[in-house]
Protein backbone atom coordinates (compact mmCIF):
# COMPACT_ATOMS: atom_id res chain seq x y z
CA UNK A 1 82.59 98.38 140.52
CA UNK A 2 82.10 97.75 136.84
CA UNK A 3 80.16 94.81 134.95
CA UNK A 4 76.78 93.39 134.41
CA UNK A 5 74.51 94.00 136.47
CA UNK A 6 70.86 92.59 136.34
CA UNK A 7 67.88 95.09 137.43
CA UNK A 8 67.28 94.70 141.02
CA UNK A 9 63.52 93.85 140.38
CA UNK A 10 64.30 90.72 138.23
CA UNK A 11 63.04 91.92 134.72
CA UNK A 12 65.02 92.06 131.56
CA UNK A 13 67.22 94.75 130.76
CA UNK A 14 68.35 95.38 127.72
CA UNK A 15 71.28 97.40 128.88
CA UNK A 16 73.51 95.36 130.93
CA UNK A 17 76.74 97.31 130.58
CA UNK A 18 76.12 99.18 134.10
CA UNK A 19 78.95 100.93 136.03
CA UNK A 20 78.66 102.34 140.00
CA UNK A 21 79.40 105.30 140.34
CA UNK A 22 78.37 105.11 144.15
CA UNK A 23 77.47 102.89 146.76
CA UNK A 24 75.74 103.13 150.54
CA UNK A 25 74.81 100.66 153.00
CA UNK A 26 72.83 101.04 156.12
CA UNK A 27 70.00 98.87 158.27
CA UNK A 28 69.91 96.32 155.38
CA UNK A 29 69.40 98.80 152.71
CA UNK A 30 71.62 98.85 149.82
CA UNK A 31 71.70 102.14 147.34
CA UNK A 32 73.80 102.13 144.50
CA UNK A 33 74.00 104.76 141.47
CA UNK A 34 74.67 103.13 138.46
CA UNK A 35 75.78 104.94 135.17
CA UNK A 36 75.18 103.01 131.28
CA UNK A 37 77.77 103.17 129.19
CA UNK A 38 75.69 102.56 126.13
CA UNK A 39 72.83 105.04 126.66
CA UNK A 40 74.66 107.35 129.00
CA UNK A 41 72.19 106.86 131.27
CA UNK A 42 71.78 107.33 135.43
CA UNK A 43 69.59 105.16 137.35
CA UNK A 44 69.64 104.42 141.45
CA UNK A 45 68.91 100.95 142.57
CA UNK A 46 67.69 100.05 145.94
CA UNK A 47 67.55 96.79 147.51
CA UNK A 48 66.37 96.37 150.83
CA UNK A 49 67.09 93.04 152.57
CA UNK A 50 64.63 93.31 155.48
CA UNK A 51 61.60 93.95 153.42
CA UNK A 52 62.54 92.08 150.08
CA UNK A 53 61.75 95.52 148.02
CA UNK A 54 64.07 96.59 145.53
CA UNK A 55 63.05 99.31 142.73
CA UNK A 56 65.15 101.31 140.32
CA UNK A 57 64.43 104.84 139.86
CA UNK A 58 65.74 107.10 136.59
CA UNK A 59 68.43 109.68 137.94
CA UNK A 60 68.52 113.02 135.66
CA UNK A 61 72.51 114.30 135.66
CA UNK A 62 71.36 117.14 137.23
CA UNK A 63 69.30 115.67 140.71
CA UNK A 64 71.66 112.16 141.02
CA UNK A 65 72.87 112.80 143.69
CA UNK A 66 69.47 113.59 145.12
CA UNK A 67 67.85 110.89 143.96
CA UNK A 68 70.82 108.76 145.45
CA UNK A 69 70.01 110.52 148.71
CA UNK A 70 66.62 110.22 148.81
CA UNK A 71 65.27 107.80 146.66
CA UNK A 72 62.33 106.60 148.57
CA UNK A 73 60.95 110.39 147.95
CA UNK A 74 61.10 109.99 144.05
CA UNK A 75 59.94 105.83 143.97
C-alpha cells in the first residue's frame, strides 16, 4: 500500500507521503511499518480496535523489524 496516510493518534504530520512496507493483523490489533519517502524515514503504527490505543513508534533501519515485532516493548 502506498499514499497518505494520517498518524494513527490524530495529530498533524507534516510528512504525509507514507509507504507500507508491512502489515499484521491479529485480536483487533493492527501493525503496520511505514517507510517516508521524503525523510527516508521508518516508523511502526499500531492501532488497536478493542482498546481505542493507537501510538507510532520511530523504527531505526537497523531494529525495524523488531520494533514491528514487538512494538509494545519500545512504546
Amino acid at each position: 500500500m502506498s499514499g497518505t496516510l494520517s498518524k494513527c493518534d490524530g495529530e498533524d504530520m507534516t510528512d504525509t507521503t507514507l509507504t507500507e512496507l508491512h502489515h499484521r493483523s491479529a485480536d483487533g490489533i493492527e501493525v503496520s511499518l511505514l517507510w517516508s519517502r521524503i525523510t527516508n524515514a521508518l516508523t511502526v503504527a499500531v492501532e488497536d480496535s478493542r482498546s481505542g490505543l493507537s501510538f507510532e513508534v520511530p523504527a531505526p533501519a537497523e531494529k525495524a523489524l523488531d520494533v514491528f515485532e514487538h512494538p509494545y516493548a519500545y512504546a
